[in-house]
C-alpha atoms as a PDB file:
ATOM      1  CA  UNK A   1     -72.082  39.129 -85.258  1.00  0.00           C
ATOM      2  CA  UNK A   2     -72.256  35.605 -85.030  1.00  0.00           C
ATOM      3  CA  UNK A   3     -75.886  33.169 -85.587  1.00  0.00           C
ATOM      4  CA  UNK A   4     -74.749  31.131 -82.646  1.00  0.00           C
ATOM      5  CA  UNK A   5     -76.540  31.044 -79.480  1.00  0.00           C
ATOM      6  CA  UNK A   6     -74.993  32.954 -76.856  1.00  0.00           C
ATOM      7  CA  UNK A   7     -73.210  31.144 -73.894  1.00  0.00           C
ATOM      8  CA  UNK A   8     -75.701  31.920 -70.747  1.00  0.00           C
ATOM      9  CA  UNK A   9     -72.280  33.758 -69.166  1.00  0.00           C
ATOM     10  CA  UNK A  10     -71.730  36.120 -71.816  1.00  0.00           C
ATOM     11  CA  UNK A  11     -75.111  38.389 -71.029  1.00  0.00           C
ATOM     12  CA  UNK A  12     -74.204  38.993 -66.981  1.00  0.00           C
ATOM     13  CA  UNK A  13     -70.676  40.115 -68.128  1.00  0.00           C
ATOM     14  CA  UNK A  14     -71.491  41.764 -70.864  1.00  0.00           C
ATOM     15  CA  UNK A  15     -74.441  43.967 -68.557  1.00  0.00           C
ATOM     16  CA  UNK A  16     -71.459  44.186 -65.781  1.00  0.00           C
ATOM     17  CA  UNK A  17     -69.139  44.984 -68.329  1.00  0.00           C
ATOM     18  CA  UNK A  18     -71.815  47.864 -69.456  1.00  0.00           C
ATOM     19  CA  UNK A  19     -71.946  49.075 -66.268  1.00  0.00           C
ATOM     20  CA  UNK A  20     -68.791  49.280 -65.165  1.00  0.00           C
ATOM     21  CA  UNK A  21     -67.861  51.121 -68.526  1.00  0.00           C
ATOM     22  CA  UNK A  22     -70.897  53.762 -67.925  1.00  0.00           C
ATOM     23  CA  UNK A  23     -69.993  54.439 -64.031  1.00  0.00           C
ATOM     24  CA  UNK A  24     -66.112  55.217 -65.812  1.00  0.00           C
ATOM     25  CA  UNK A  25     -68.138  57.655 -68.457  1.00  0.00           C
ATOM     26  CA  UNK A  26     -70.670  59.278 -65.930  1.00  0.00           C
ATOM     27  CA  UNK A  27     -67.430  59.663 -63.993  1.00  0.00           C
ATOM     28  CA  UNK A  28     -65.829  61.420 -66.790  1.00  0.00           C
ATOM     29  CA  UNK A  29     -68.376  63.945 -67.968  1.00  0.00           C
ATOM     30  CA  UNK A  30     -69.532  64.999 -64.289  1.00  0.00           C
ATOM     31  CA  UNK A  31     -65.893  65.833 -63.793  1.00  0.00           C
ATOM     32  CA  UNK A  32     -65.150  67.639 -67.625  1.00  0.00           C
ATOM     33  CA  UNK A  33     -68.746  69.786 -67.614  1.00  0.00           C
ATOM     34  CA  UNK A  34     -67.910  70.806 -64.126  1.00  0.00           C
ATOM     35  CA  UNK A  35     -71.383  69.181 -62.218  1.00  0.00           C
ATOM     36  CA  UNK A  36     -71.419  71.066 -58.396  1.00  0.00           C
ATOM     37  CA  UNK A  37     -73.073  67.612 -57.173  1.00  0.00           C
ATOM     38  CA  UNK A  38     -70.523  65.950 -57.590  1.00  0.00           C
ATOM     39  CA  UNK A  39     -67.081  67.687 -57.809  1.00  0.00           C
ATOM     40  CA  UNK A  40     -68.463  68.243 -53.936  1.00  0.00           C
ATOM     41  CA  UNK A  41     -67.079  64.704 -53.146  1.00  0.00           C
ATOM     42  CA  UNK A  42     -63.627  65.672 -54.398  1.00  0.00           C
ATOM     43  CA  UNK A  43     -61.403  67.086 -52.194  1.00  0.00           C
ATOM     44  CA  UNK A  44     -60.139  70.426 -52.838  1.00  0.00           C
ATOM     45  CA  UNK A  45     -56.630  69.168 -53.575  1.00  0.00           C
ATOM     46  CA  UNK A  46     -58.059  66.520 -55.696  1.00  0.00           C
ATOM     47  CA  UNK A  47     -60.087  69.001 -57.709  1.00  0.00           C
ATOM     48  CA  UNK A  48     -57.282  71.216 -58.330  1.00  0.00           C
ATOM     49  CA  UNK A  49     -55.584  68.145 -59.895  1.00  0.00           C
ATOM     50  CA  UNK A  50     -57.804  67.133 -62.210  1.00  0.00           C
ATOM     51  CA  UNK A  51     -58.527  70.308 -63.663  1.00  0.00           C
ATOM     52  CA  UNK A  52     -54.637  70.847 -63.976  1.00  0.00           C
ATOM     53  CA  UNK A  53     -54.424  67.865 -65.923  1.00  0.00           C
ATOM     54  CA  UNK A  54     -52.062  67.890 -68.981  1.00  0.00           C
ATOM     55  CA  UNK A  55     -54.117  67.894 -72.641  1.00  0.00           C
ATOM     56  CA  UNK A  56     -52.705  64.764 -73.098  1.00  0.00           C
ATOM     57  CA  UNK A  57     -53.785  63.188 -69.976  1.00  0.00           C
ATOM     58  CA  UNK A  58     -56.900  64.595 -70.048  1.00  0.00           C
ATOM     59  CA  UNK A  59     -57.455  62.707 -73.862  1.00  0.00           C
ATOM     60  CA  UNK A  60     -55.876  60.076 -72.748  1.00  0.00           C
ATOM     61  CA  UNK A  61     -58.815  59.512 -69.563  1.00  0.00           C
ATOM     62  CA  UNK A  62     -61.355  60.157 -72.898  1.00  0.00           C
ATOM     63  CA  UNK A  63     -60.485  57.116 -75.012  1.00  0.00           C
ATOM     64  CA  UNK A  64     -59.816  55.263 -71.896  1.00  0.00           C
ATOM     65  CA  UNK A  65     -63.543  55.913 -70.754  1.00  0.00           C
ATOM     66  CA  UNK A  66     -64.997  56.398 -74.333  1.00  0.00           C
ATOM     67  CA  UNK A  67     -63.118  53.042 -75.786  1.00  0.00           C
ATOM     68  CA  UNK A  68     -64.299  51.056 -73.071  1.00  0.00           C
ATOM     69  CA  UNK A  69     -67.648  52.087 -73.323  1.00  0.00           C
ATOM     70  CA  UNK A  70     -67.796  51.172 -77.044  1.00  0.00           C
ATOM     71  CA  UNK A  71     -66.205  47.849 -76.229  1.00  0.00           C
ATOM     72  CA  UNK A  72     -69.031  46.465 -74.139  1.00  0.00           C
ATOM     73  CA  UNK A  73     -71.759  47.993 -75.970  1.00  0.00           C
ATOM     74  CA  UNK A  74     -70.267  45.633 -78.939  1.00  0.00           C
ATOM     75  CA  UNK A  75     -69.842  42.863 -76.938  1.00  0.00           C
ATOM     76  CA  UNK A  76     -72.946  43.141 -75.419  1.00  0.00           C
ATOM     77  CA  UNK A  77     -74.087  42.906 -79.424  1.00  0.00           C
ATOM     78  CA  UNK A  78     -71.971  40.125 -79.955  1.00  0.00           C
ATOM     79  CA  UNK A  79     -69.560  42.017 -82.542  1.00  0.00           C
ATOM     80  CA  UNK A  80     -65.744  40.903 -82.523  1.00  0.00           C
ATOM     81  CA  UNK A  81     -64.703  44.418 -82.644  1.00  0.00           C
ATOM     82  CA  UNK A  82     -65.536  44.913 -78.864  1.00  0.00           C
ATOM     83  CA  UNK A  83     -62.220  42.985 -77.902  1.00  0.00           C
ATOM     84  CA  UNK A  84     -60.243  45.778 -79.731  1.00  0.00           C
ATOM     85  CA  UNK A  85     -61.835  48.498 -78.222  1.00  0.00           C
ATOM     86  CA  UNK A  86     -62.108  46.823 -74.894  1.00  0.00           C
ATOM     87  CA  UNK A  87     -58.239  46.200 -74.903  1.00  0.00           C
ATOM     88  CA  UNK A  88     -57.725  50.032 -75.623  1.00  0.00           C
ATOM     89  CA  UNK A  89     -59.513  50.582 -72.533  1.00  0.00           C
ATOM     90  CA  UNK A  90     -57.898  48.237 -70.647  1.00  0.00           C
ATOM     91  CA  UNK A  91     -54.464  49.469 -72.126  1.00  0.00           C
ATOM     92  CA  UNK A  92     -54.873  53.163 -71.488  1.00  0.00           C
ATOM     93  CA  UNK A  93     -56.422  52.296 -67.878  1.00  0.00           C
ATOM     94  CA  UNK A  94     -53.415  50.853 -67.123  1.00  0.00           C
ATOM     95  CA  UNK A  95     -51.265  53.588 -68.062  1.00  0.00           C
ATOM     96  CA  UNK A  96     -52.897  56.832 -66.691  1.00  0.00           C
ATOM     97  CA  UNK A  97     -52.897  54.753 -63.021  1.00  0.00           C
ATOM     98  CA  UNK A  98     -48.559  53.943 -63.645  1.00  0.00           C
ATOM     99  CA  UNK A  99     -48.691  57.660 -64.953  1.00  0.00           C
ATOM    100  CA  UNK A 100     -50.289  58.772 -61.837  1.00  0.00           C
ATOM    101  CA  UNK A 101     -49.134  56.318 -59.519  1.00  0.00           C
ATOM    102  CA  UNK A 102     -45.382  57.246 -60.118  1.00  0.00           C
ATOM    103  CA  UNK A 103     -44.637  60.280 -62.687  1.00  0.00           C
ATOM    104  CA  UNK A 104     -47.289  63.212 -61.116  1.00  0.00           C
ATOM    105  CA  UNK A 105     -46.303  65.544 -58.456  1.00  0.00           C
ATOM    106  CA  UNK A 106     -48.689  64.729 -55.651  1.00  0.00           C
ATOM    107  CA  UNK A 107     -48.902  60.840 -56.591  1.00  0.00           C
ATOM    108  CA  UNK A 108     -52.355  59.146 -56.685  1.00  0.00           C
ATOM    109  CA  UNK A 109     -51.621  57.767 -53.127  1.00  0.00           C
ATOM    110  CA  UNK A 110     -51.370  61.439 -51.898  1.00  0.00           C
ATOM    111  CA  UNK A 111     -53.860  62.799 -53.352  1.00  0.00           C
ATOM    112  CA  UNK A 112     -56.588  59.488 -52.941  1.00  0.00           C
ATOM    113  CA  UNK A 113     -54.301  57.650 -50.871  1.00  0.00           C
ATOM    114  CA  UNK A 114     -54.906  53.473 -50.561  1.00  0.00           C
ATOM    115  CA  UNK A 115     -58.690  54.203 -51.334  1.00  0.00           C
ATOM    116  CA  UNK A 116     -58.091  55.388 -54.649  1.00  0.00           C
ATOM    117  CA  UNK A 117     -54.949  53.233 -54.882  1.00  0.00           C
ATOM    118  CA  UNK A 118     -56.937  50.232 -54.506  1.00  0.00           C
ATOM    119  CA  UNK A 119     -59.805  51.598 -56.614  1.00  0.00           C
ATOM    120  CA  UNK A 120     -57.328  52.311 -59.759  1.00  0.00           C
ATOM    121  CA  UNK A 121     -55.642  49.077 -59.642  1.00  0.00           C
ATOM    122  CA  UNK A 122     -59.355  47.211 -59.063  1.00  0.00           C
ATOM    123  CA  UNK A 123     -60.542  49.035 -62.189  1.00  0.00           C
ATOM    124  CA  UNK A 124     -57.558  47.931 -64.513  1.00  0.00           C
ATOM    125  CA  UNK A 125     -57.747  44.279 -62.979  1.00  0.00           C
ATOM    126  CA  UNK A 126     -61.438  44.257 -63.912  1.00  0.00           C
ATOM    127  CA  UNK A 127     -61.031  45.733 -67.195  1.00  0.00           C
ATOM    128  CA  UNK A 128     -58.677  43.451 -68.103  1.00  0.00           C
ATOM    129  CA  UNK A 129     -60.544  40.684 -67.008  1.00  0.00           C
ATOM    130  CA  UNK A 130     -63.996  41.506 -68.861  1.00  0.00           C
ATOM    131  CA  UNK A 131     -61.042  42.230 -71.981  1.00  0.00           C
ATOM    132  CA  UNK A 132     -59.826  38.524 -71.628  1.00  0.00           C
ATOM    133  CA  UNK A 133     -63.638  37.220 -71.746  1.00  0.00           C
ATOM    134  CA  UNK A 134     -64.115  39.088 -74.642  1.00  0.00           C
ATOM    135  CA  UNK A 135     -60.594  37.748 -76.277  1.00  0.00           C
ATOM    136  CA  UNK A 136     -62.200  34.071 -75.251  1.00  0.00           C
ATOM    137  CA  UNK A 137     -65.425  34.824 -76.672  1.00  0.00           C
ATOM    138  CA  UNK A 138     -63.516  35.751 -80.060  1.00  0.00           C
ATOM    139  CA  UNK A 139     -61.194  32.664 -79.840  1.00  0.00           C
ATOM    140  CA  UNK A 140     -64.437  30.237 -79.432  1.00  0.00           C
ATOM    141  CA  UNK A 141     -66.120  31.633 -81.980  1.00  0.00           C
ATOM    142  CA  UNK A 142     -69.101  32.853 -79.943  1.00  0.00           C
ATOM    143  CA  UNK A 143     -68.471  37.069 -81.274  1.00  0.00           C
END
């Protein structure tokens, strides 16, 4: 951690960047501990999906989440580690929505169609921007 003053910027994206990590992790555990409220707003053939999901996959959605998570905590404290972390998340984000957007039998766009499409490639866009603020914030010597 740094003695500088944090820019006034780096608290809103750090909080959004918080956010955005938790909604991924609340995601994550409803689906893995099984919670009725809210597998309900999955579709059957969604459901089946996920819980069919590959060991691999399914670790690979947990350091996605669980990297990501870490990564803006530590920004949010101002420690240059976040960038590492938040680049992990950003990486493996990237590559479970290729994975499912062209290797899995139904694709993302069958099973979520442009809805989840959209919401996959939204998610890696904005995790790879809050990943380049936290790169800039290294660079400038503000982490």
């Amino acid at each position: 951690m740094t003695n500088s003053k944090a820019p006034w910027h780096h608290w809103p994206v750090a909080i959004a960047a918080l956010i955005f990590y938790g909604l991924a992790v609340l995601d994550y555990v409803a689906v893995k501990l099984g919670i009725a409220a809210y597998l309900n707003l999955y579709s059957a053939e969604l459901l089946q999906f996920v819980r069919a999901l590959p060991l691999w996959l399914s670790a690979l959605w947990a350091v996605t989440v669980w990297s990501g998570l870490a990564g803006a905590w530590l920004l949010y404290r101002r420690n240059r580690w976040s960038v590492l972390l938040l680049f992990t998340g950003f990486a493996c984000m990237t590559f479970l929505t290729a994975w499912w957007t062209l290797f899995t039998r139904p694709t993302l766009m069958g099973l979520a169609g442009f809805t989840g499409l959209y919401l996959m490639a939204g998610s890696c866009a904005l995790a790879f921007l809050i990943y380049l603020y936290g790169r800039w914030e290294r660079t400038e010597k503000k982490l």
